[in-house]
C-alpha atoms as a PDB file:
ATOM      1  CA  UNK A   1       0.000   0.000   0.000  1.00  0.00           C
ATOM      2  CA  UNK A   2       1.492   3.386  -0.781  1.00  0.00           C
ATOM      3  CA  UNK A   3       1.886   5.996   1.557  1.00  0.00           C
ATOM      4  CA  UNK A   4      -0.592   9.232   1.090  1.00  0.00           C
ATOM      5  CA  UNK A   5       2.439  11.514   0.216  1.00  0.00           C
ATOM      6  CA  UNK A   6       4.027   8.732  -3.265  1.00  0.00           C
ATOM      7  CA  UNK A   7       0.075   8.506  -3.981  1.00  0.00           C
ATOM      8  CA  UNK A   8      -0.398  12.568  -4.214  1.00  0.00           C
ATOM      9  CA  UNK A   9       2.992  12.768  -5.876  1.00  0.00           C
ATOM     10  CA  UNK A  10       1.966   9.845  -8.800  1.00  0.00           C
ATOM     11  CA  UNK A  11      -1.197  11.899  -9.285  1.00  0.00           C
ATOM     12  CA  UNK A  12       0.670  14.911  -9.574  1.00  0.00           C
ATOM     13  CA  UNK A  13       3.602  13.449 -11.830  1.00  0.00           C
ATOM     14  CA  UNK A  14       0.410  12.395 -13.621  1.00  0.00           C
ATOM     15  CA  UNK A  15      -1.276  15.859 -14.373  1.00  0.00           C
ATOM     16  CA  UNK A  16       2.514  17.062 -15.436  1.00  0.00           C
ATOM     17  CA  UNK A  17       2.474  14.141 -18.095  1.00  0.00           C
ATOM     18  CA  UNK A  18       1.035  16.145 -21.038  1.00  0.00           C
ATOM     19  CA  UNK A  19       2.846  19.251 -19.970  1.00  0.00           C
ATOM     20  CA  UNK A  20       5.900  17.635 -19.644  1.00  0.00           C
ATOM     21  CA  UNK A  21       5.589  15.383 -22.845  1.00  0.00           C
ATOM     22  CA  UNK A  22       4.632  19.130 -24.858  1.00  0.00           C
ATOM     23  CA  UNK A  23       7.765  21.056 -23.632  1.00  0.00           C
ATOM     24  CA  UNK A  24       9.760  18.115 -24.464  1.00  0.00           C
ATOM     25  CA  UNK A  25       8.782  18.234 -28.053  1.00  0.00           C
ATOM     26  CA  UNK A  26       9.293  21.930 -27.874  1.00  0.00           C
ATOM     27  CA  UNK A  27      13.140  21.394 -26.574  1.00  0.00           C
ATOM     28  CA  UNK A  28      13.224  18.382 -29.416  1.00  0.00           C
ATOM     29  CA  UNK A  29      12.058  21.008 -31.980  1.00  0.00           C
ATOM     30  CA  UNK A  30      15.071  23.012 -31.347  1.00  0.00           C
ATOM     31  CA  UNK A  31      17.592  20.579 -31.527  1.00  0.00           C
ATOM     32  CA  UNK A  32      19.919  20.617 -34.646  1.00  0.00           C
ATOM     33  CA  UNK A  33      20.623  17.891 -36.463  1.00  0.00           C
ATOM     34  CA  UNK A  34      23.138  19.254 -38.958  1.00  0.00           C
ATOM     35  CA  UNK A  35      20.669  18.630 -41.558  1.00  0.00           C
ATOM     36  CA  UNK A  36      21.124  21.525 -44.152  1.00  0.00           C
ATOM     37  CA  UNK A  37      17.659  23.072 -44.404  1.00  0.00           C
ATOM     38  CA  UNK A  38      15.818  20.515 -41.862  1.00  0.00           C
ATOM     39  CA  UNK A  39      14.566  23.318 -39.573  1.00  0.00           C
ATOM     40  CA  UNK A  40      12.425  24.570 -42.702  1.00  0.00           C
ATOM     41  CA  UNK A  41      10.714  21.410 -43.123  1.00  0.00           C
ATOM     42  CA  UNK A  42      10.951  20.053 -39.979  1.00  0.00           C
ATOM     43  CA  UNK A  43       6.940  18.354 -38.338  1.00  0.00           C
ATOM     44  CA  UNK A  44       5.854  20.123 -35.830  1.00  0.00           C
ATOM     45  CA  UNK A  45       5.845  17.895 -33.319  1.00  0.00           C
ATOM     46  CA  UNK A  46       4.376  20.454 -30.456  1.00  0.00           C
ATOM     47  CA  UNK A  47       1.226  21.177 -32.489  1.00  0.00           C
ATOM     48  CA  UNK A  48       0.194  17.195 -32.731  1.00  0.00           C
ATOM     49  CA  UNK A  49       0.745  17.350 -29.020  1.00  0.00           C
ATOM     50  CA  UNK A  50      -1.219  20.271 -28.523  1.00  0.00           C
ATOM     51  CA  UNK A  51      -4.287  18.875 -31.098  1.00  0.00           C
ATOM     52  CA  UNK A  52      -4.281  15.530 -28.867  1.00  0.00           C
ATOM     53  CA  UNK A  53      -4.134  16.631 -25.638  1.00  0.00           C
ATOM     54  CA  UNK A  54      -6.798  18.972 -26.447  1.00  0.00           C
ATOM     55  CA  UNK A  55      -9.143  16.231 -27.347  1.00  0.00           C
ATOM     56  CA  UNK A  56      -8.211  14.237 -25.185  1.00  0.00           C
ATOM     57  CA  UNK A  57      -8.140  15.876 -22.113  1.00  0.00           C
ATOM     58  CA  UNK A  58      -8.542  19.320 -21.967  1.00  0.00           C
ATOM     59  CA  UNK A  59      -8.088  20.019 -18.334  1.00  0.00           C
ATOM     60  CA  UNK A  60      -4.233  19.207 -18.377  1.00  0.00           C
ATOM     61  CA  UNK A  61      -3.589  20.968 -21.495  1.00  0.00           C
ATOM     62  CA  UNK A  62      -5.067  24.521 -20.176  1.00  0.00           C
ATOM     63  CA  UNK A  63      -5.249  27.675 -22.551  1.00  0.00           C
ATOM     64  CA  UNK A  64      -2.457  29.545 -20.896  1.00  0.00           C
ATOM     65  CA  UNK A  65      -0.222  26.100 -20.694  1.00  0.00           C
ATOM     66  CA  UNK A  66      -0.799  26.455 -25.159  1.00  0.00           C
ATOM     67  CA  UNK A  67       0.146  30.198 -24.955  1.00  0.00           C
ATOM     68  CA  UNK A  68       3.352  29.378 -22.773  1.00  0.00           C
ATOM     69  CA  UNK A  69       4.399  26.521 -24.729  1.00  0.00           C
ATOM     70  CA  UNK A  70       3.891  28.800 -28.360  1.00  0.00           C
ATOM     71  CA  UNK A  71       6.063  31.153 -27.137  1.00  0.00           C
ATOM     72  CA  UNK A  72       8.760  28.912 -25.539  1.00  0.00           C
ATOM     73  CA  UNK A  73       8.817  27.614 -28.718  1.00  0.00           C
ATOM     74  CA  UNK A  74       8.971  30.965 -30.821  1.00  0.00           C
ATOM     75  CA  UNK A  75      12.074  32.125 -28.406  1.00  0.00           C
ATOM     76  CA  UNK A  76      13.838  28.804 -28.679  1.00  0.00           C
ATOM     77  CA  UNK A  77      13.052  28.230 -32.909  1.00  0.00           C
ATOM     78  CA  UNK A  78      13.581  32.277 -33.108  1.00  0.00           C
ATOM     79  CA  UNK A  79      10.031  32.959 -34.898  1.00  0.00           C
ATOM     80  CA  UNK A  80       8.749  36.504 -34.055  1.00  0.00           C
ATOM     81  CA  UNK A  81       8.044  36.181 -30.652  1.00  0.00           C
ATOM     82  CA  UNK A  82       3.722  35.086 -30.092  1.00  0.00           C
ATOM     83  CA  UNK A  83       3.152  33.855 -33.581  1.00  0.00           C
ATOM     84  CA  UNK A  84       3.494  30.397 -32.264  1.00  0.00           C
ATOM     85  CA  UNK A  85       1.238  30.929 -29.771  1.00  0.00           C
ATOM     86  CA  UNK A  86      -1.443  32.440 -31.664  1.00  0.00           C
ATOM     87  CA  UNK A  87      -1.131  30.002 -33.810  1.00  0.00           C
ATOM     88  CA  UNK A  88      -1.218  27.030 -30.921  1.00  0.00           C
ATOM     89  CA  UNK A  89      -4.438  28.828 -29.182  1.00  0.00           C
ATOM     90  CA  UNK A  90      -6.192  28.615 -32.858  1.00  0.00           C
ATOM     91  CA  UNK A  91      -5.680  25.282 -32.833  1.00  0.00           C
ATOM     92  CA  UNK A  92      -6.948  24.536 -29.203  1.00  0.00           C
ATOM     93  CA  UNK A  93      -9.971  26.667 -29.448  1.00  0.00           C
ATOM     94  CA  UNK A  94     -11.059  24.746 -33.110  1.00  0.00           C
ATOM     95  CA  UNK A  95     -10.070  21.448 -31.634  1.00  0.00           C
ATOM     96  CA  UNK A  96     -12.053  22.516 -28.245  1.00  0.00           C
ATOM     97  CA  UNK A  97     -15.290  22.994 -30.403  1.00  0.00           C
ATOM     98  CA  UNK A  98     -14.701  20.540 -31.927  1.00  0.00           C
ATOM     99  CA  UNK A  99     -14.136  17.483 -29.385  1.00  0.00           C
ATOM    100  CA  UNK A 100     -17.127  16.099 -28.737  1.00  0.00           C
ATOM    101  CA  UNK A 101     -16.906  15.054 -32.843  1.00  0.00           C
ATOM    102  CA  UNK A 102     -13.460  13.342 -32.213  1.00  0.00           C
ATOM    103  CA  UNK A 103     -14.181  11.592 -29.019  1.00  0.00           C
ATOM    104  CA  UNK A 104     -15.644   8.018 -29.526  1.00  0.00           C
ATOM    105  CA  UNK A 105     -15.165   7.841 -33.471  1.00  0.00           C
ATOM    106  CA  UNK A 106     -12.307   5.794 -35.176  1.00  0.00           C
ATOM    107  CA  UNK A 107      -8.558   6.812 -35.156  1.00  0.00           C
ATOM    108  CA  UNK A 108      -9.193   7.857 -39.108  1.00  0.00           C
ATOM    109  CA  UNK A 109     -11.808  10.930 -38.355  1.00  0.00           C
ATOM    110  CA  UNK A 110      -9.527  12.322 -35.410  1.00  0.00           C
ATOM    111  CA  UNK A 111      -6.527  12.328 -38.409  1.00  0.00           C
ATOM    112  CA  UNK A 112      -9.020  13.959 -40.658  1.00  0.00           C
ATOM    113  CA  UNK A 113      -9.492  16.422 -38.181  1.00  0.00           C
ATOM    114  CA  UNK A 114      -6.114  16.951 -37.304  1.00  0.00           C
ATOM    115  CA  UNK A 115      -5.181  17.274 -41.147  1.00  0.00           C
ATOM    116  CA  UNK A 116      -7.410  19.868 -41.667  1.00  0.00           C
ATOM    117  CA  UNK A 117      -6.975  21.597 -38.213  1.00  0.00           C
ATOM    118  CA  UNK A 118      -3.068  22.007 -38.822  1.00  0.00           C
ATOM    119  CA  UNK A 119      -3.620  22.665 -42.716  1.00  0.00           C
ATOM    120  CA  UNK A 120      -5.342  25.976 -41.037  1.00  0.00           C
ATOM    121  CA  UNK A 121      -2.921  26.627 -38.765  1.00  0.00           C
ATOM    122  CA  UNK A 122       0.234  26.157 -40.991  1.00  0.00           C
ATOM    123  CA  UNK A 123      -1.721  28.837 -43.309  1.00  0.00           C
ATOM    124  CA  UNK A 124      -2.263  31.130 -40.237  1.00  0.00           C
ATOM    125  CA  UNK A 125       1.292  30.596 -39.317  1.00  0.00           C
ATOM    126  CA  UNK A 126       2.791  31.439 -42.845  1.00  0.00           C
ATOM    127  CA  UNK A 127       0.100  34.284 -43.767  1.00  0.00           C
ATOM    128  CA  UNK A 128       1.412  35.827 -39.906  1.00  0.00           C
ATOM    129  CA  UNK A 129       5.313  35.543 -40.978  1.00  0.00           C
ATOM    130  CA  UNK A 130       4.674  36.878 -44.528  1.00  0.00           C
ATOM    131  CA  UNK A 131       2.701  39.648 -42.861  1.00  0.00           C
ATOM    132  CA  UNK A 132       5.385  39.867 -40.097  1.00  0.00           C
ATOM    133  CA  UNK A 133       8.555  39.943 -42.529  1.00  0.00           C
ATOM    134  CA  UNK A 134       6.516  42.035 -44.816  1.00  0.00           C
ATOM    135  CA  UNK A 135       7.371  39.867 -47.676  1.00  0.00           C
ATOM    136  CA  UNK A 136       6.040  37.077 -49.711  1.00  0.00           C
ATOM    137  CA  UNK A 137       7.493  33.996 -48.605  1.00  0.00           C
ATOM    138  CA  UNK A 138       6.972  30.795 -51.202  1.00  0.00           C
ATOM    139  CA  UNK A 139       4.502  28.074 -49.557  1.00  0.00           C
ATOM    140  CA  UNK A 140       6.661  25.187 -50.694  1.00  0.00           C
ATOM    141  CA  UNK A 141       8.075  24.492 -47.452  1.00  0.00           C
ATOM    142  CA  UNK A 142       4.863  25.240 -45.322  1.00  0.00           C
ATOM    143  CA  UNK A 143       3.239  22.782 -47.914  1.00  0.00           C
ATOM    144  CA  UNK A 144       6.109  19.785 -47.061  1.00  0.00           C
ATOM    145  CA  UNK A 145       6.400  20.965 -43.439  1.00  0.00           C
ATOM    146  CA  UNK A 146       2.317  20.629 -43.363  1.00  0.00           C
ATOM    147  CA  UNK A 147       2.967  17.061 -45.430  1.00  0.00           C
ATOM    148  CA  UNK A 148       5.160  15.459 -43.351  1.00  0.00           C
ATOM    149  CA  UNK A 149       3.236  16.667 -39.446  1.00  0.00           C
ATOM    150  CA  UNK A 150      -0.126  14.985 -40.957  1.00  0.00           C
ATOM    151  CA  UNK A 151       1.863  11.936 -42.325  1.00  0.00           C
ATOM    152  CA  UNK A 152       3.504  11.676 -39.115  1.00  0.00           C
ATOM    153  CA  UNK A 153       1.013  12.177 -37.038  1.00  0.00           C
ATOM    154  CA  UNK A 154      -0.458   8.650 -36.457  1.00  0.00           C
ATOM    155  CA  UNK A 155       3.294   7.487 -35.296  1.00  0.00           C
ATOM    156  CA  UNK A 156       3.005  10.485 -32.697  1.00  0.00           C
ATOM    157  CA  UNK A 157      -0.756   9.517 -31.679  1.00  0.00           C
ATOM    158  CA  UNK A 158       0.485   6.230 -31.150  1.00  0.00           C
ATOM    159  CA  UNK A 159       2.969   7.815 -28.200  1.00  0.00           C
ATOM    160  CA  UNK A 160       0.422   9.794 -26.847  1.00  0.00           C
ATOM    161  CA  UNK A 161      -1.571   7.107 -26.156  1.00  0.00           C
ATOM    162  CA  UNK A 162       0.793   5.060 -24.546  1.00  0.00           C
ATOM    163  CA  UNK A 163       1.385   8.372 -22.508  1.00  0.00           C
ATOM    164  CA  UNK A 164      -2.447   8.792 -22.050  1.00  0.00           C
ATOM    165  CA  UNK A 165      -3.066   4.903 -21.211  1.00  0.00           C
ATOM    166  CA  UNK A 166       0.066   5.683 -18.300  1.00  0.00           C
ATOM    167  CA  UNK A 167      -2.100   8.274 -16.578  1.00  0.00           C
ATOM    168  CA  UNK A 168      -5.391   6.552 -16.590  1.00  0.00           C
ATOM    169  CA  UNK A 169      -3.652   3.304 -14.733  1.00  0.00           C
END
């Protein structure tokens, strides 16, 4: 039998799970590989985590825990500092409305959903840095960078399920 104190610190070590898993993939997304031109293209790893635990469960994935994670990543990618975040809250408040559509159905409607969810916000995010840089800046790599988070974002679901099926135990 566990003592009170381990039992209020697995629930807590619990709640810090998505948290913790987000700000991970925000300090993966900054990592360099020595790929030349990978950070262009690069999946956005945080916004599948945002988009999941916002259907998932909402109440450890809070609106001001999205802003501070959008803007932890903007100052450690160096994008104009909030665009992120603007672009992470869009996300949560579509996928908030939009949750009681994902929950229950098959795996294949919540990747619809996410594919046209982070379409939006990778147009949001590249209209705001054209608008920001005051210059045109060519889709092509929003368009690949878009391609490759929706093709990889079953591999990533899978994760967060493990992660989700962790907390629920």
């Amino acid at each position: 039998m566990k003592s009170a104190f381990v039992q209020r610190m697995d629930l807590w070590a619990r709640h810090l799970m998505p948290a913790a898993t987000t700000l991970f993939l925000v300090l993966l997304s900054a990592v360099p590989l020595g790929i030349p031109g990978y950070a262009q293209v690069a999946p956005s790893l945080t916004l599948m985590s945002v988009f999941y635990w916002a259907v998932y469960r909402p109440d450890l994935m809070p609106p001001s825990l999205v802003f501070l994670v959008g803007l932890a990543e903007d100052l450690l990618n160096g994008y104009p500092f909030g665009l992120t975040a603007i672009v992470f809250l869009g996300v949560y408040g579509i996928t908030g409305t939009q949750r009681p559509t994902f929950l229950s159905k098959p795996f294949f409607i919540v990747w619809g959903g996410f594919v046209v969810i982070s379409f939006g916000a990778f147009l949001l995010g590249w209209m705001l840095m054209s608008v920001f840089t005051l210059s045109w800046i060519f889709p092509d790599t929003v368009l690949f960078r878009f391609g490759l988070t929706a093709t990889l974002f079953p591999a990533a679901a899978w994760i967060f399920v493990r992660i989700h099926r962790y907390l629920v135990r």
